[in-house]
Protein backbone atom coordinates (compact mmCIF):
# COMPACT_ATOMS: atom_id res chain seq x y z
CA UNK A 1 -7.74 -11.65 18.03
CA UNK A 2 -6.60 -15.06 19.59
CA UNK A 3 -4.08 -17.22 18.10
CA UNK A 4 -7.04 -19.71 16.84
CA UNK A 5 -9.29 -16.87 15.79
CA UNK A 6 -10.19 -17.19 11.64
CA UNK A 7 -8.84 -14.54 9.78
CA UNK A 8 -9.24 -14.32 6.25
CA UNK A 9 -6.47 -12.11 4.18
CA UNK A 10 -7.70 -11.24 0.82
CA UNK A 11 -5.42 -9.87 -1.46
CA UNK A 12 -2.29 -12.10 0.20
CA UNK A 13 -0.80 -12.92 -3.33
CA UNK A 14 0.10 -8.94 -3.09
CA UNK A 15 2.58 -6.81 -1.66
CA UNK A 16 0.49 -5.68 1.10
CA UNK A 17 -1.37 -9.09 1.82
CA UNK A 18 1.33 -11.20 1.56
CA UNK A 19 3.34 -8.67 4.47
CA UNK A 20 0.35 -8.87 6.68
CA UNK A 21 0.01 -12.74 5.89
CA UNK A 22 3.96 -13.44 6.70
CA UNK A 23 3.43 -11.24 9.95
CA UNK A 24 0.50 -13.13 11.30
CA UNK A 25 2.12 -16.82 10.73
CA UNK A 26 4.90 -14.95 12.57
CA UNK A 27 2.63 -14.21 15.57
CA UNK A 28 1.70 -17.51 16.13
CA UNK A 29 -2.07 -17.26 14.43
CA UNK A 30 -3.01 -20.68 13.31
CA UNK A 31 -6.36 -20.32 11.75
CA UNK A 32 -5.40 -18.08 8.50
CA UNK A 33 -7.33 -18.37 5.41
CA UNK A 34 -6.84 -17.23 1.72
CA UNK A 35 -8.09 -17.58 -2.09
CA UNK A 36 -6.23 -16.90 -5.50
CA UNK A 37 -8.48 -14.80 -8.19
CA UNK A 38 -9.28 -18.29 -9.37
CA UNK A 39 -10.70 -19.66 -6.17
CA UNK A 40 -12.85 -16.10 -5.02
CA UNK A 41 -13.62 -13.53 -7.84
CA UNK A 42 -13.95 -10.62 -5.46
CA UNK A 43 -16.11 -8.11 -8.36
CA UNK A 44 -18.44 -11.34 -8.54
CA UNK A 45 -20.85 -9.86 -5.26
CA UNK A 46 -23.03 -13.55 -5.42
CA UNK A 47 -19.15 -15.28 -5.15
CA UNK A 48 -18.20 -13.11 -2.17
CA UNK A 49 -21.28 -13.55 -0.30
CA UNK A 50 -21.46 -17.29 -0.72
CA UNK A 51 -17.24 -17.14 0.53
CA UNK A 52 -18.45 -15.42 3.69
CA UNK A 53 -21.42 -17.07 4.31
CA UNK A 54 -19.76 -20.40 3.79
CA UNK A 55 -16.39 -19.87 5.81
CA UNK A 56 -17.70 -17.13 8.32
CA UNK A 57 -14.15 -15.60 9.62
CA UNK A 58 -13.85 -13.75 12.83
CA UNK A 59 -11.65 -10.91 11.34
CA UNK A 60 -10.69 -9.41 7.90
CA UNK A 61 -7.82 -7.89 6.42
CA UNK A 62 -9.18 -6.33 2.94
CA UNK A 63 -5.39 -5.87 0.90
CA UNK A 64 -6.76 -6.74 -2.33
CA UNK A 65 -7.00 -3.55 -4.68
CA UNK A 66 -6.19 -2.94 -8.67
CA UNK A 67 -3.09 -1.19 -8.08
CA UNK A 68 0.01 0.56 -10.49
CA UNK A 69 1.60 3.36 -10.92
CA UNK A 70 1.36 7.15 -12.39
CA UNK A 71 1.02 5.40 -16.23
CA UNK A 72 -1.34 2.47 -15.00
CA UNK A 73 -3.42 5.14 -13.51
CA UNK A 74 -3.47 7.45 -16.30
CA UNK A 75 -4.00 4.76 -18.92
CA UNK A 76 -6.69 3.27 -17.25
CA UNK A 77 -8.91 5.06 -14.95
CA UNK A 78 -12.00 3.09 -15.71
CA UNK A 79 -10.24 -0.29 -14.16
CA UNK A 80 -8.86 1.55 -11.25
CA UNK A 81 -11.93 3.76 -10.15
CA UNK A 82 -14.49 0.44 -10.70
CA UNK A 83 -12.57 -2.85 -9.92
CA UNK A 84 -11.64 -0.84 -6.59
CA UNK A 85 -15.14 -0.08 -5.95
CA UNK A 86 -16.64 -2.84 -5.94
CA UNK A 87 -13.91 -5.17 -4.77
CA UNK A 88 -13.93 -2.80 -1.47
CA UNK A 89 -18.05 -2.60 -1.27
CA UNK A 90 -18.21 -6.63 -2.03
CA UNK A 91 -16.32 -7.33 1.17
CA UNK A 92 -17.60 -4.70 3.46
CA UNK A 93 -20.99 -5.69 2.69
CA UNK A 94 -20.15 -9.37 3.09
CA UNK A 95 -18.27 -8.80 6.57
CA UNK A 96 -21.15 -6.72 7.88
CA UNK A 97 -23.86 -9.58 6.97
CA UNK A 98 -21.88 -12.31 8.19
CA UNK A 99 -20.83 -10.76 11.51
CA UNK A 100 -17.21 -10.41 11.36
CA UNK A 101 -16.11 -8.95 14.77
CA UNK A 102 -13.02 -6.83 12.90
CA UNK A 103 -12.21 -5.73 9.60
CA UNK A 104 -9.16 -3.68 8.46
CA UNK A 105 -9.71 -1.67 5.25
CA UNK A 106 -5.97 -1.00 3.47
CA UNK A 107 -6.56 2.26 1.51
CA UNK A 108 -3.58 5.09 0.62
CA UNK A 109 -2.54 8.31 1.17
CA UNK A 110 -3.65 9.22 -2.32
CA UNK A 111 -6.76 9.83 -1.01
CA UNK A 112 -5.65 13.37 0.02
CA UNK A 113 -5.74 16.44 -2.13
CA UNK A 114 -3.14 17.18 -4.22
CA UNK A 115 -2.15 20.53 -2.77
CA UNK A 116 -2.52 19.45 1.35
CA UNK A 117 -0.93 21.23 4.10
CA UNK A 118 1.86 19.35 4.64
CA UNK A 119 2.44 16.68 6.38
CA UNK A 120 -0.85 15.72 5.85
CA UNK A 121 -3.68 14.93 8.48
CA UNK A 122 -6.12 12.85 8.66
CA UNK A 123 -8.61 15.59 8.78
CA UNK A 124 -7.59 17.02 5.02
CA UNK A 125 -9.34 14.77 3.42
CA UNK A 126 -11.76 15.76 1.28
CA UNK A 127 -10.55 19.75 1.34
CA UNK A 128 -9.25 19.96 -2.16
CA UNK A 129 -9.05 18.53 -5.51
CA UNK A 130 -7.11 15.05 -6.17
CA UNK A 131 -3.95 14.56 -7.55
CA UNK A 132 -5.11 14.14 -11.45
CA UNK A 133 -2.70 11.27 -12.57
CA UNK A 134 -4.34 8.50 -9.69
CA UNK A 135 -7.78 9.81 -8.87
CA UNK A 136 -9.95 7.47 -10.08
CA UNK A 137 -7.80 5.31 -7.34
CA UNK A 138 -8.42 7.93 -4.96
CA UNK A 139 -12.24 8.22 -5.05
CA UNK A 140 -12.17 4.54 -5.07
CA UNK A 141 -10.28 4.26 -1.80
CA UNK A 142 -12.57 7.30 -0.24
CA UNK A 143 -15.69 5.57 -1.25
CA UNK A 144 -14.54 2.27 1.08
CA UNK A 145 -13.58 4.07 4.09
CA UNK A 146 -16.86 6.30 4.04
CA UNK A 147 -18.77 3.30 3.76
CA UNK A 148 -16.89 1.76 6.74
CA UNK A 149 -17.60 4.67 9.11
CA UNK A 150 -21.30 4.64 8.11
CA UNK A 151 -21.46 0.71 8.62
CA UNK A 152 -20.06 1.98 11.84
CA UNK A 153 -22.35 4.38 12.67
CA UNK A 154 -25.47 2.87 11.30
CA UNK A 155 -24.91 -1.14 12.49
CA UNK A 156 -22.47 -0.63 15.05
CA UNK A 157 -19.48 -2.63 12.96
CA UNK A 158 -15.86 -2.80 14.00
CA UNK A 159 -14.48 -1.62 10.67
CA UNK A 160 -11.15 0.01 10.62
CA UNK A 161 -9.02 1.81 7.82
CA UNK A 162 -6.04 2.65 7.60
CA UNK A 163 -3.70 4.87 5.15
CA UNK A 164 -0.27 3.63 4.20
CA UNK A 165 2.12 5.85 2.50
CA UNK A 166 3.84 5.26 -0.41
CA UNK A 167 5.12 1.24 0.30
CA UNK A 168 7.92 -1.07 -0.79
CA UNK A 169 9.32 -4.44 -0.22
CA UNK A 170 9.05 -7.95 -0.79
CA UNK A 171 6.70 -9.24 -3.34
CA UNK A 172 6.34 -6.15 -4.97
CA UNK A 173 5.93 -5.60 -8.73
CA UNK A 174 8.51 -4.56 -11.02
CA UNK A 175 7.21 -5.09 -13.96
CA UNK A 176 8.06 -1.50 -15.68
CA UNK A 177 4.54 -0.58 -17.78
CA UNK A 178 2.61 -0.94 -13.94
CA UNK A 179 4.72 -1.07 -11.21
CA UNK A 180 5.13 2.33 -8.81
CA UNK A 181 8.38 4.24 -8.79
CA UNK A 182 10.52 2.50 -6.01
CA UNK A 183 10.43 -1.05 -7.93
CA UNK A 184 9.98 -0.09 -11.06
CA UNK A 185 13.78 2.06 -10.59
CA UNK A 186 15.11 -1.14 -8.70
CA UNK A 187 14.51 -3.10 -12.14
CA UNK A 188 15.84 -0.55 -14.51
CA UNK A 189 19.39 -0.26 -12.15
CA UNK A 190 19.33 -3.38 -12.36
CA UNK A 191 18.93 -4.20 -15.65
CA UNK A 192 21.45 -1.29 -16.60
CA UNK A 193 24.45 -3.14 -14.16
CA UNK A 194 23.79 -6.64 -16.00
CA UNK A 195 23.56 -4.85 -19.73
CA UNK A 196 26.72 -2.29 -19.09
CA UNK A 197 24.07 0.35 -20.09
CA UNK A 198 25.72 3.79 -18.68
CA UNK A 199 22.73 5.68 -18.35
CA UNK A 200 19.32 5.01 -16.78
CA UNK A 201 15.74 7.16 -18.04
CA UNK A 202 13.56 8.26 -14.80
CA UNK A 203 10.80 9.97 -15.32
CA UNK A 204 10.55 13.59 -14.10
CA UNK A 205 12.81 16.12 -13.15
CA UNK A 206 13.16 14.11 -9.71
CA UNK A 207 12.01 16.65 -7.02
CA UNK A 208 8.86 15.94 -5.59
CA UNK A 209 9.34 14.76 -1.98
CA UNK A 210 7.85 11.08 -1.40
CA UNK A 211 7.74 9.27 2.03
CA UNK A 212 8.17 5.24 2.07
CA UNK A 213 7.25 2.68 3.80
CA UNK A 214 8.44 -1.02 4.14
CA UNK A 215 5.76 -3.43 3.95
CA UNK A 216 6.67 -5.47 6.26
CA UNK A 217 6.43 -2.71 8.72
CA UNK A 218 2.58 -1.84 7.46
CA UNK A 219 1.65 -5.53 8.14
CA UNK A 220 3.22 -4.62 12.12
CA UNK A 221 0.63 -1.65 12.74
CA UNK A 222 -2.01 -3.08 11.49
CA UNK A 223 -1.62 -6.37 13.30
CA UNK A 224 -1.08 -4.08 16.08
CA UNK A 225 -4.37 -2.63 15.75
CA UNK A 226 -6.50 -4.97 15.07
CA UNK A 227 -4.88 -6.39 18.12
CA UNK A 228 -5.23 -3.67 20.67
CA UNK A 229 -7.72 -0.88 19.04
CA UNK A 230 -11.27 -0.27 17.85
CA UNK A 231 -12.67 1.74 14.78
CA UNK A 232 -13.63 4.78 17.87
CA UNK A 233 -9.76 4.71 18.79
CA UNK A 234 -9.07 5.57 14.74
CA UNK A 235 -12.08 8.49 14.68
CA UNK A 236 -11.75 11.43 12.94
CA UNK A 237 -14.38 13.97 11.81
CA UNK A 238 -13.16 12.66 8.28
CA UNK A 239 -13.56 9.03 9.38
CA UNK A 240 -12.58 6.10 11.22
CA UNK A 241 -9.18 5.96 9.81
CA UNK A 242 -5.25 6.56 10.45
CA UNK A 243 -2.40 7.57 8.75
CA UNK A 244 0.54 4.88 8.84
CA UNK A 245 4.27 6.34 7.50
CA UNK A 246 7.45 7.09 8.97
CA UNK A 247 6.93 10.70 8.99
CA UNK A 248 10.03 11.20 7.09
CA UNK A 249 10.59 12.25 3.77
CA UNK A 250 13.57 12.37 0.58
CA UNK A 251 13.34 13.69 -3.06
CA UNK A 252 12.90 10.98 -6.07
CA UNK A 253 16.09 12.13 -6.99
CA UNK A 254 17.67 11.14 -3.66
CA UNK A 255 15.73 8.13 -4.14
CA UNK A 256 17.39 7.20 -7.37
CA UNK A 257 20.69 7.74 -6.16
CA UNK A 258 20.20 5.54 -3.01
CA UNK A 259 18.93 2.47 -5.07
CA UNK A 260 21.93 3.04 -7.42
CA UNK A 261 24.42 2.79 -4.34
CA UNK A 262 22.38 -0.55 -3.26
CA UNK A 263 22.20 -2.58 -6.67
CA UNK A 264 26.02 -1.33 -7.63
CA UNK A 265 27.33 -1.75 -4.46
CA UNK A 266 28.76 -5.16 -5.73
CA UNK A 267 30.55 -3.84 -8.19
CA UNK A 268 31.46 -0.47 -6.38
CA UNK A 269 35.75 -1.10 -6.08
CA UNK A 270 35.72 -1.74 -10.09
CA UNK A 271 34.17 2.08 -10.71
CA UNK A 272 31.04 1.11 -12.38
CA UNK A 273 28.00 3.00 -11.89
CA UNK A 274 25.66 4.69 -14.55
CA UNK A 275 23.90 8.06 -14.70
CA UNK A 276 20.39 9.24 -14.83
CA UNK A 277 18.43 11.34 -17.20
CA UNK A 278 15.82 13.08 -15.83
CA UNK A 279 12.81 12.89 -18.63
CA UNK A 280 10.62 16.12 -17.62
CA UNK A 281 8.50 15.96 -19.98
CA UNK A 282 7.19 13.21 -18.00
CA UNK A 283 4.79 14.06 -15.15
CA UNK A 284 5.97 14.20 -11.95
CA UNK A 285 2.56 13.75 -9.79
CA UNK A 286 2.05 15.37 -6.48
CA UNK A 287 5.15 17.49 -5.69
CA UNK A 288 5.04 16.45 -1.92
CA UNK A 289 3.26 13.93 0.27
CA UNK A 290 4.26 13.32 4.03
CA UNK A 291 1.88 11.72 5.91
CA UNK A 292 1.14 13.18 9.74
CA UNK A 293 1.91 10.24 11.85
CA UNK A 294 1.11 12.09 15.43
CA UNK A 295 -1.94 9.91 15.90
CA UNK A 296 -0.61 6.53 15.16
CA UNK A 297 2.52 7.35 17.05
CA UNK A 298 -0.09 8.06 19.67
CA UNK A 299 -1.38 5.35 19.52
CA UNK A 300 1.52 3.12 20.44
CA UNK A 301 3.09 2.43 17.14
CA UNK A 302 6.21 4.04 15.08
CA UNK A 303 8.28 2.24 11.57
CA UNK A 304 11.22 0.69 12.10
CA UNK A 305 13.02 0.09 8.66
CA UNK A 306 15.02 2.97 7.02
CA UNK A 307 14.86 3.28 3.86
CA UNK A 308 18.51 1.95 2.60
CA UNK A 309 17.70 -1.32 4.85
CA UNK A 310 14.35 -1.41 2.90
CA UNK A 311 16.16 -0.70 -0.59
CA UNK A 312 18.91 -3.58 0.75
CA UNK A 313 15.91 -6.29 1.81
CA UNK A 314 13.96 -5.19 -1.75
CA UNK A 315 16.94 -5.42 -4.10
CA UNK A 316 18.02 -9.21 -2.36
CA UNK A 317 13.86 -9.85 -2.88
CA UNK A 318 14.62 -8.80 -6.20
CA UNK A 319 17.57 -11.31 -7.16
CA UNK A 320 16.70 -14.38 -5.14
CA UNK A 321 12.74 -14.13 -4.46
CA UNK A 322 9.56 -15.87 -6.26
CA UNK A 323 8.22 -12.80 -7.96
CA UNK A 324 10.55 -12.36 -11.28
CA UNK A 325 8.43 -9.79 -12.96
């Protein structure tokens, strides 16, 4: 990509689009362009086309998705499995018939079985059964990076995907009936400091392993790759995708107990702090998930941002930044 090349972000109003969109302005690229749900319906195929067709950018970062967490997903499969779909096949199509030179598909590790050998590779996809609480997500997610390796194969495109783990950071949602677990327990310490509350409900028993990402470091490696590789350097037997993660891993329940340390930390000399109840007659969802990051490491990139600097940059996000939810 050159600095003046036209890029068009969908989905930069999100956690994941408005990373990427923040990293490219940081760059130096000039030529950046974006629509609200109000100004592009992406499930409207005619309103897509006529977006492309009209604006013809050079390169594509597709971050827009129907996204929530374990009781989003449950409650509403139908929303997750179709709006996905379509929103995914709507731009791939449009890309491919209006000749943009690179897309970047944002998809999720998800998309692995439930029970995969751990950490997970790219080439376990499609081995086992899905993780029942998000897989109408899942085959969703699948769907749009098959169909960018056939475009691929079939019409020579320059479609890539990539796999983020589980991500966090600024701009995220923590609005508690859809957010995912990282914000959603940001918001309820929270909200248990300013109350004086002395206890705070997680769901779970707190031990499945999770791996997490900051956002802002996402929006690096795929900058980075759409900057310096192809959709043949990503190829897999599975697909022309890679993992992205830090390769490292903690329990929800270490988690919890980091956040707690972050959001109290103010208030740490007077003694205050709360406790958490473990709810386990809530599900807990995939009992591990750490990505393999060999290949992307491989491929010249690694994360940067541990966790507790993460927590530190969310929770600030939290207090002072534009999303309130």
């Amino acid at each position: 990509m050159q600095k003046s090349s036209k890029i068009y972000v969908a989905g930069h109003r999100g956690l994941v689009g408005g990373a990427i969109l923040r990293e490219l302005q940081a760059r130096g690229y000039t030529n950046i362009i974006t629509r609200t749900h109000s100004g592009l319906d992406l499930l409207n195929q005619a309103d897509v086309n006529r977006f492309f067709e009209e604006e013809k950018p050079e390169y594509v970062f597709l971050a827009a998705a129907h996204v929530g967490g374990i009781g989003a997903n449950s409650a509403y499969p139908a929303d997750f499995i179709y709006q996905n779909m379509v929103i995914g096949f709507n731009v791939v199509e449009a890309a491919r018939k209006n000749g943009v030179k690179k897309l970047m598909n944002l998809g999720s590790t998800c998309i692995y079985p439930k029970m995969a050998e751990q950490p997970i590779k790219e080439e376990s996809l499609l081995t086992g059964p899905l993780e029942p609480t998000n897989d109408a997500y899942a085959l969703a997610k699948i769907s749009v990076i098959k169909l960018c390796t056939a475009y691929n194969k079939q019409f020579g495109t320059n479609f890539l995907s990539v796999m983020p783990t589980n991500l966090y950071g600024i701009g995220d949602n923590y609005e508690l009936a859809g957010s995912h677990v990282f914000p959603a327990m940001i918001r309820k310490f929270h909200e248990a400091k300013a109350s004086g509350e002395d206890v705070v409900h997680l769901w779970g028993d707190g031990s499945p392993l999770r791996e997490f990402l900051f956002a802002g470091d996402l929006a690096d490696a795929v900058v980075y790759l759409m900057e310096n590789k192809n959709a043949e350097d990503l190829r897999t037997p599975t697909g022309d995708f890679v993992n992205v993660g830090t390769g490292k891993e903690l329990t929800i329940k270490e988690l919890a107990g980091t956040i707690r340390e972050v959001v109290y930390a103010d208030v740490a000399e007077t003694g205050r702090t709360c406790r958490i109840e473990w709810d386990s007659s809530k599900p807990n969802g995939t009992p591990r998930k750490l990505c393999d990051v060999t290949r992307l490491n491989n491929l010249g990139w690694k994360a940067k941002v541990d966790v507790r600097k993460g927590i530190e940059i969310s929770y600030d996000d939290f207090l002072h930044g534009k999303v309130r939810k």
